[in-house]
Protein backbone atom coordinates (compact mmCIF):
# COMPACT_ATOMS: atom_id res chain seq x y z
CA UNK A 1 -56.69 -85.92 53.21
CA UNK A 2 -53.19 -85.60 51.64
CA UNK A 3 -54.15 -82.59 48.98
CA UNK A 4 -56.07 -81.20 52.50
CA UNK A 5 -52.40 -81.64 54.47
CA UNK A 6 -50.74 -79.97 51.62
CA UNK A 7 -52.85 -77.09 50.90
CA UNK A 8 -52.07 -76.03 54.75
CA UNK A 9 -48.91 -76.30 54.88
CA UNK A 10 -48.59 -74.06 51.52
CA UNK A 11 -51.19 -71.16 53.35
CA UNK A 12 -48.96 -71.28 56.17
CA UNK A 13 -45.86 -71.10 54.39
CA UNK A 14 -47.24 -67.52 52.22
CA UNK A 15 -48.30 -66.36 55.62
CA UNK A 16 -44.82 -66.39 57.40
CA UNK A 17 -43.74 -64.77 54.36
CA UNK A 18 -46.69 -61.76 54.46
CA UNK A 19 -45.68 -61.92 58.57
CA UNK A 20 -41.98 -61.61 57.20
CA UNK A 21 -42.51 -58.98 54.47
CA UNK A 22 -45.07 -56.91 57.11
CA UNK A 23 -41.96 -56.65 59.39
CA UNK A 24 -39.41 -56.19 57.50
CA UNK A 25 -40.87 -53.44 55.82
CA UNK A 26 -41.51 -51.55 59.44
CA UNK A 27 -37.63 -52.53 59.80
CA UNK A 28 -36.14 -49.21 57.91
CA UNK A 29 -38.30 -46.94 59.98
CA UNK A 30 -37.02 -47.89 63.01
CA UNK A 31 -33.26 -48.78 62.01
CA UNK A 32 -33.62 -44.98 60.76
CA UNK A 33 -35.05 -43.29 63.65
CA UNK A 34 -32.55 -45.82 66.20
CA UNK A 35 -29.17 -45.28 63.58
CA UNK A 36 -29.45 -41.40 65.04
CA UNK A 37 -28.25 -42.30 68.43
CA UNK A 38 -25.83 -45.75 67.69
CA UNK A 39 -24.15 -46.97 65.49
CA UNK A 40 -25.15 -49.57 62.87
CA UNK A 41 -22.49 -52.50 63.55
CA UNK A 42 -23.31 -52.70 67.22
CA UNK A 43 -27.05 -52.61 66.42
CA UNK A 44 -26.37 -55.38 64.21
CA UNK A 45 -24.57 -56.89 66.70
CA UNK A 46 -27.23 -56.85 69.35
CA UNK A 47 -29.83 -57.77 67.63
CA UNK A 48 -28.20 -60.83 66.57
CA UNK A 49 -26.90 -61.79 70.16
CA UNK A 50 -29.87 -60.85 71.87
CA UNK A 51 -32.05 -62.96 69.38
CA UNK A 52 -29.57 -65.98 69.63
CA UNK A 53 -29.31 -66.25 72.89
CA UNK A 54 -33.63 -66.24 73.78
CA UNK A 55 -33.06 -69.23 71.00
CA UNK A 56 -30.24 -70.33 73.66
CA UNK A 57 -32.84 -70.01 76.30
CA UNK A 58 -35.86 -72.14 74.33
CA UNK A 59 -33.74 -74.77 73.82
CA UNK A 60 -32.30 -75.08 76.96
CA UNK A 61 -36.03 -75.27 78.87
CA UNK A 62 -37.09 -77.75 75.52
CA UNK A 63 -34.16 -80.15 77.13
CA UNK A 64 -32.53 -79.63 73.45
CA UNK A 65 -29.77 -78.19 73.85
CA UNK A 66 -27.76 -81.07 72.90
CA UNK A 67 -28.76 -80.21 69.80
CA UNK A 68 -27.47 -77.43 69.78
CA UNK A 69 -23.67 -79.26 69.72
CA UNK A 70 -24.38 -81.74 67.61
CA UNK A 71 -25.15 -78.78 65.15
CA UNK A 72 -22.45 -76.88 65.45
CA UNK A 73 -19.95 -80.47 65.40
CA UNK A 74 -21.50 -81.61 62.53
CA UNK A 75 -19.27 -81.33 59.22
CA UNK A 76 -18.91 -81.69 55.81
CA UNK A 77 -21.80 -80.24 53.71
CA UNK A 78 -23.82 -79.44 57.12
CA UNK A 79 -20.84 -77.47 58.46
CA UNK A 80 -20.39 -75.82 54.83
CA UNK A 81 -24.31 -74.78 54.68
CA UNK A 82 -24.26 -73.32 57.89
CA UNK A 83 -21.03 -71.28 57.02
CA UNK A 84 -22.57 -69.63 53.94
CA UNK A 85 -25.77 -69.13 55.89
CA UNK A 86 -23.55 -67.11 58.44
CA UNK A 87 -21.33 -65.33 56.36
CA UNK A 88 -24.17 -64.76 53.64
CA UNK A 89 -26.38 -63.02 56.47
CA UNK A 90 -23.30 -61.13 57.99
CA UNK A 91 -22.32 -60.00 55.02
CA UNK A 92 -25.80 -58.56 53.80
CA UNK A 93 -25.30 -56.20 56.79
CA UNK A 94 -22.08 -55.15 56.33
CA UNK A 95 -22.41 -54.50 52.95
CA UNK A 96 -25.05 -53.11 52.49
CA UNK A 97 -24.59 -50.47 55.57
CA UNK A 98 -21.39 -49.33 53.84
CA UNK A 99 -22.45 -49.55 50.23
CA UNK A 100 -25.32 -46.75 51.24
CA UNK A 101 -22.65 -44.54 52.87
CA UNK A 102 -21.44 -44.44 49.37
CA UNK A 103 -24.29 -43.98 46.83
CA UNK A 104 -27.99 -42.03 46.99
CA UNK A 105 -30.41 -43.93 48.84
CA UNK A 106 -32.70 -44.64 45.68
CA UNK A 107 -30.26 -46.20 43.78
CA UNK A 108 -29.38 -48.73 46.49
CA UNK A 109 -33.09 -49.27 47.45
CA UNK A 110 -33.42 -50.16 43.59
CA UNK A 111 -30.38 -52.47 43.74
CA UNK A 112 -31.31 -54.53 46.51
CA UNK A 113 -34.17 -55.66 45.23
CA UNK A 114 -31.56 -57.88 43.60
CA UNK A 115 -31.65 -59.80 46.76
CA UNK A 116 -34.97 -61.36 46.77
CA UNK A 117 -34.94 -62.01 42.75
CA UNK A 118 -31.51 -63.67 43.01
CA UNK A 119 -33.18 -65.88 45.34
CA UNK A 120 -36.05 -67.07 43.24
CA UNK A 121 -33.83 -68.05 40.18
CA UNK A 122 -31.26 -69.58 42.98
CA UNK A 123 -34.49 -71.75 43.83
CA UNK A 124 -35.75 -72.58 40.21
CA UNK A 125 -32.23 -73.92 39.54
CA UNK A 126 -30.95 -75.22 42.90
CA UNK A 127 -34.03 -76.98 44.02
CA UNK A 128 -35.69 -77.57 40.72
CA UNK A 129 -38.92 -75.91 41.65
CA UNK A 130 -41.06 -75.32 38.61
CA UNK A 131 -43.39 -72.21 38.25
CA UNK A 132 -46.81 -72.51 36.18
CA UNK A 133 -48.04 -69.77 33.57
CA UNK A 134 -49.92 -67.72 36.58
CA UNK A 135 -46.52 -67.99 38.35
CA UNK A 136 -44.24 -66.86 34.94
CA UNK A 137 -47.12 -64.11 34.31
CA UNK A 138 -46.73 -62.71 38.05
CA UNK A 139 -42.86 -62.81 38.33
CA UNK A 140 -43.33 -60.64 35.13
CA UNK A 141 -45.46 -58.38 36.79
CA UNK A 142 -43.45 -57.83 40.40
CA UNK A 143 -40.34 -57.27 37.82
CA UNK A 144 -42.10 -54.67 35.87
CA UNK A 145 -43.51 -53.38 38.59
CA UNK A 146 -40.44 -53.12 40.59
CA UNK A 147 -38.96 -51.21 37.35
CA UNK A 148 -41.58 -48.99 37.29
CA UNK A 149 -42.09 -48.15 41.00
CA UNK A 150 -38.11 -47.56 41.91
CA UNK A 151 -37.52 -45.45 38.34
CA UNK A 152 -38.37 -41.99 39.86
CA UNK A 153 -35.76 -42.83 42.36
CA UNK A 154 -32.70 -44.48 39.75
CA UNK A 155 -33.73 -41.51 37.54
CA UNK A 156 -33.13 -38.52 40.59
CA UNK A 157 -29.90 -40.28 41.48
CA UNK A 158 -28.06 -40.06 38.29
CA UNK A 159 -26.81 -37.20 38.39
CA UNK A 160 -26.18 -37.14 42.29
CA UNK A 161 -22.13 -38.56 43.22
CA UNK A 162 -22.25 -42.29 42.96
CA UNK A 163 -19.33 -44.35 43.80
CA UNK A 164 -19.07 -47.14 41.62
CA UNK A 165 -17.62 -49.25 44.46
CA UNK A 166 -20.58 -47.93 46.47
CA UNK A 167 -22.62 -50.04 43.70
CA UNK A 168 -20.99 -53.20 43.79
CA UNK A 169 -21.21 -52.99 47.19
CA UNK A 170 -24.57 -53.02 47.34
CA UNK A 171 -25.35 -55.80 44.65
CA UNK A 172 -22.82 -58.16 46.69
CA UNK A 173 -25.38 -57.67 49.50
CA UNK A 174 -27.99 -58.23 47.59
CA UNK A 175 -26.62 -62.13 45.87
CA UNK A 176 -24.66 -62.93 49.54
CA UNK A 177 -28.37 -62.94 51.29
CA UNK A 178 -29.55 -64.82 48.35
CA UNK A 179 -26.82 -67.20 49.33
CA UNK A 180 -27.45 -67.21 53.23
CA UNK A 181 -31.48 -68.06 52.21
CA UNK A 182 -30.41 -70.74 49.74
CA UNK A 183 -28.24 -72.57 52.39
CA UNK A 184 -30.86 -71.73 55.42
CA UNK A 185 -33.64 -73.91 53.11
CA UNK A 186 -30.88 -76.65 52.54
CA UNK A 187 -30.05 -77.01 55.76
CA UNK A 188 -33.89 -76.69 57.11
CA UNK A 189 -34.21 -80.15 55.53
CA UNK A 190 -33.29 -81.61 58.11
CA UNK A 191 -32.58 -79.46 60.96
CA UNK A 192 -35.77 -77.32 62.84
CA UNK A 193 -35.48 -73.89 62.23
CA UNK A 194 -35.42 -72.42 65.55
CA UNK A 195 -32.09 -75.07 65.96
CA UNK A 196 -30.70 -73.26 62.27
CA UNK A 197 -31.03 -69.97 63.38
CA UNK A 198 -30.00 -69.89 67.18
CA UNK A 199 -26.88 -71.32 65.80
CA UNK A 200 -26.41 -68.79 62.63
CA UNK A 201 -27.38 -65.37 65.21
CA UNK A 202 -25.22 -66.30 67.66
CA UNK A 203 -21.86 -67.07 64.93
CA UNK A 204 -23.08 -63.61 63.38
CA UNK A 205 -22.63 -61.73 66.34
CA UNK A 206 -18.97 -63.63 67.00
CA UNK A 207 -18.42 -62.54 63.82
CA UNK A 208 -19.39 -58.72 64.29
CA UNK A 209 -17.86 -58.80 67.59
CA UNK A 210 -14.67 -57.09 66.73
CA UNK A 211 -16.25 -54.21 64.92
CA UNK A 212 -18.67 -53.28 68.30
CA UNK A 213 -19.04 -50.42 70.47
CA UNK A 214 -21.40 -52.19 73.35
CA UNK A 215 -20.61 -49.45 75.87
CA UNK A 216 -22.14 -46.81 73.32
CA UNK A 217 -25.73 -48.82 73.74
CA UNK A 218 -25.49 -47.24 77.18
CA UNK A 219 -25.89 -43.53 75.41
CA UNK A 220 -29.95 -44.61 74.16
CA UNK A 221 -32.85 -42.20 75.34
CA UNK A 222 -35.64 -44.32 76.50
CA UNK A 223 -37.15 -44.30 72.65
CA UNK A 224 -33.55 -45.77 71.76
CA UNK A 225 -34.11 -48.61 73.96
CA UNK A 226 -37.55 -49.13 72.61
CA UNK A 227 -36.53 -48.94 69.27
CA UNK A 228 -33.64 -51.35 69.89
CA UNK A 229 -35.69 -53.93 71.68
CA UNK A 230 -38.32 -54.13 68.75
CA UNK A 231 -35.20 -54.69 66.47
CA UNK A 232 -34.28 -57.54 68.35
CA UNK A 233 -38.16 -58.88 68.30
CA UNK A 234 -38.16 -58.00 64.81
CA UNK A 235 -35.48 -59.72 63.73
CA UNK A 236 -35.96 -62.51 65.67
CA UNK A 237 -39.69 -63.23 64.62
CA UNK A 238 -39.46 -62.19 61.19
CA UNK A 239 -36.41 -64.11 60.39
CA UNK A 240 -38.29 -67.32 62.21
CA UNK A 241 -41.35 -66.96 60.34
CA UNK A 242 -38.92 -67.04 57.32
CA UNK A 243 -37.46 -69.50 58.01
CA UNK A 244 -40.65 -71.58 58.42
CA UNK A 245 -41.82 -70.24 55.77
CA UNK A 246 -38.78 -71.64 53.86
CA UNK A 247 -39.79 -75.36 54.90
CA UNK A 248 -43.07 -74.81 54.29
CA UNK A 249 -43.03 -73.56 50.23
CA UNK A 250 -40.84 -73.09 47.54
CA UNK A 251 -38.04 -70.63 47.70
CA UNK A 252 -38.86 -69.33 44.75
CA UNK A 253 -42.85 -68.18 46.15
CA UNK A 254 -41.10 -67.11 49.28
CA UNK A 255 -38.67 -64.82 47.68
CA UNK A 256 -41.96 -63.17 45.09
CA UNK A 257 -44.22 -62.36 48.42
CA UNK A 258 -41.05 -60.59 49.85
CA UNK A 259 -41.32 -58.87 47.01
CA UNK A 260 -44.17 -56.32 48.25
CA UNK A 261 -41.55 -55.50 51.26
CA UNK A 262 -40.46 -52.13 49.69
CA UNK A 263 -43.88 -51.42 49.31
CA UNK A 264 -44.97 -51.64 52.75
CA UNK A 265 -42.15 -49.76 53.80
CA UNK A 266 -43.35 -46.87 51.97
CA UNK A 267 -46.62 -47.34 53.32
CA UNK A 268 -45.46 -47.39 57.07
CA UNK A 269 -43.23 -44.39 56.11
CA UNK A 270 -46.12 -42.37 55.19
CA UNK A 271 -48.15 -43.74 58.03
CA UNK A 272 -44.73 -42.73 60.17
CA UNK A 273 -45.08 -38.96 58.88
CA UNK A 274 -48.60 -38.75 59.67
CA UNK A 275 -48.24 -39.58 63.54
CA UNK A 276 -44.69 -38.52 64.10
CA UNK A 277 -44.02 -35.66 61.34
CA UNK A 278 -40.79 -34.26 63.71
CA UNK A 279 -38.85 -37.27 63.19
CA UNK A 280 -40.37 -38.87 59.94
CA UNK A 281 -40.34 -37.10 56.68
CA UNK A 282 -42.68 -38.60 54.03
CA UNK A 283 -42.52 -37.79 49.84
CA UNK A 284 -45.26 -37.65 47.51
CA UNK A 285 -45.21 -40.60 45.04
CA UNK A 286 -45.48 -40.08 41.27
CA UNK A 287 -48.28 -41.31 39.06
CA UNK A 288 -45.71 -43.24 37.42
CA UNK A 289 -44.49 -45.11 41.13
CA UNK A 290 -48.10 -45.70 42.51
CA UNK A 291 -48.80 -47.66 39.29
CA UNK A 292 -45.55 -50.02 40.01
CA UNK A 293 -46.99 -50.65 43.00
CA UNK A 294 -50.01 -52.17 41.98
CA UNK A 295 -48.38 -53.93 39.60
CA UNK A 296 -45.84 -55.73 42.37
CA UNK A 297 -48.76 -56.15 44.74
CA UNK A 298 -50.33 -58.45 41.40
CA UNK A 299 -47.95 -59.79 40.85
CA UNK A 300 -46.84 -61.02 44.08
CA UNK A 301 -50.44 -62.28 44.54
CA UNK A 302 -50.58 -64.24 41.05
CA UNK A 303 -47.38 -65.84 41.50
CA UNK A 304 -48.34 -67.17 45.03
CA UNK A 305 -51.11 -68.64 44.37
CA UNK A 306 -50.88 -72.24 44.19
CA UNK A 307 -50.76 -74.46 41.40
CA UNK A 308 -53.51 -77.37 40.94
CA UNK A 309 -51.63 -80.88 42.14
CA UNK A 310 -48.95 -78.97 44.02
């Protein structure tokens, strides 16, 4: 009955993360599509309002909104956690947005990936989580895969402009999300997630606040404002089913099925051309890149799948 009780909660937890991976990886398409009419901060902005305050609203018809308070009073390692949750996630943005004004597109897709591999070691060495040979095997594969599937792209952009400061820029966004998912699974030990992340939107938006246009939102064509609101939905259920996922398995798992994310983008790109080739362009992949792919895809699969006794 136990092993039963744990081998749900483990198939629950890998299928936030698929839920998470499927949506961020439609995420690019429409940030692209919506970045041609606003601005990035303020869509940053509103998406993290907006999705912190229908978290306001749950709470408040739950009766839990006390909760709430005695969050945000709480201190000492709490009030640190949630901090570097906040500042981790804000900073992800914000980097990363101005990093890719900076260098080629490739080369910061390839660098990010830093993000959800910084995450896994930060979980084999923060929380002690173990990995068996199927697990070592797969992380080998998504790496190798992830090597071979961005290399096309690393390769055109070396002799492009790159700022080196453009670079860093992006790595720090990569290892300051690692951070914000590291403290979000701390804290999730003992706060509910919906609690963890009404409180961490609503203190990123505060902190993006400054840098907001809000009266530019009101320029959006009606496929703006459609494209804004599934932003908001988007980032509100795929960061909730991450976080759940987070409570449910090891970081470490959660971070390798994220790792198929740049994959599905691709695919939803390609799928983008084909019923809107005006506003979506789509490239050819190389021998060389499909091959990656099914090597991350593998990999990703191996590595999550669980370990006898766990």
């Amino acid at each position: 009955m136990v092993l039963h009780k744990s081998s749900g909660r483990w198939q629950l937890g890998i299928g936030l993360a698929l839920v998470t991976a499927v949506l961020w990886g439609m995420l690019p398409i429409a940030l692209k599509l919506l970045l041609q009419q606003g601005d990035a901060l303020t869509i940053s902005w509103l998406r993290f309002l907006a999705s912190g305050l229908i978290l306001v609203g749950f709470h408040l018809q739950q009766r839990r909104g006390g909760e709430l308070l005695d969050l945000l009073r709480t201190g000492g390692r709490t009030r640190l956690l949630l901090w570097l949750g906040v500042l981790g996630l804000t900073g992800n943005y914000v980097f990363y947005l101005f990093g890719l004004a900076l260098v080629p597109p490739a080369a910061a897709q390839v660098l990010i990936q830093l993000a959800p591999l910084s995450m896994l070691l930060g979980g084999l060495w923060i929380f002690r989580e173990t990995f068996g040979l199927a697990q070592w095997l797969g992380l080998v594969l998504v790496l190798a895969g992830q090597a071979l599937f961005f290399l096309p792209g690393l390769l055109a952009g070396v002799g492009a402009r790159m700022s080196v400061f453009g670079l860093f820029l992006i790595v720090l966004a990569a290892l300051v999300w690692a951070v914000y998912a590291l403290a979000q699974k701390q804290l999730l030990a003992r706060w509910p997630s919906p609690l963890v992340m009404c409180l961490i939107y609503l203190l990123c938006a505060l902190i993006l606040l400054p840098a907001s246009k809000p009266a530019s939102l009101a320029t959006l064509d009606p496929l703006g404002i459609g494209l804004l609101l599934f932003t908001v939905f988007n980032t509100l259920v795929a960061y909730g089913a991450f976080a759940e996922a987070l409570n449910h398995v090891e970081a470490s798992r959660v971070s390798l099925v994220l790792a198929i994310t740049p994959l599905l983008t691709i695919g939803f790109v390609h799928l983008g051309s084909v019923l809107f080739p005006s506003r979506i362009d789509s490239n050819h992949l190389p021998l060389i890149a499909i091959a990656g792919a099914v090597l991350v895809v593998a990999g990703s699969a191996l590595s999550a799948v669980r370990r006898r006794g766990v």
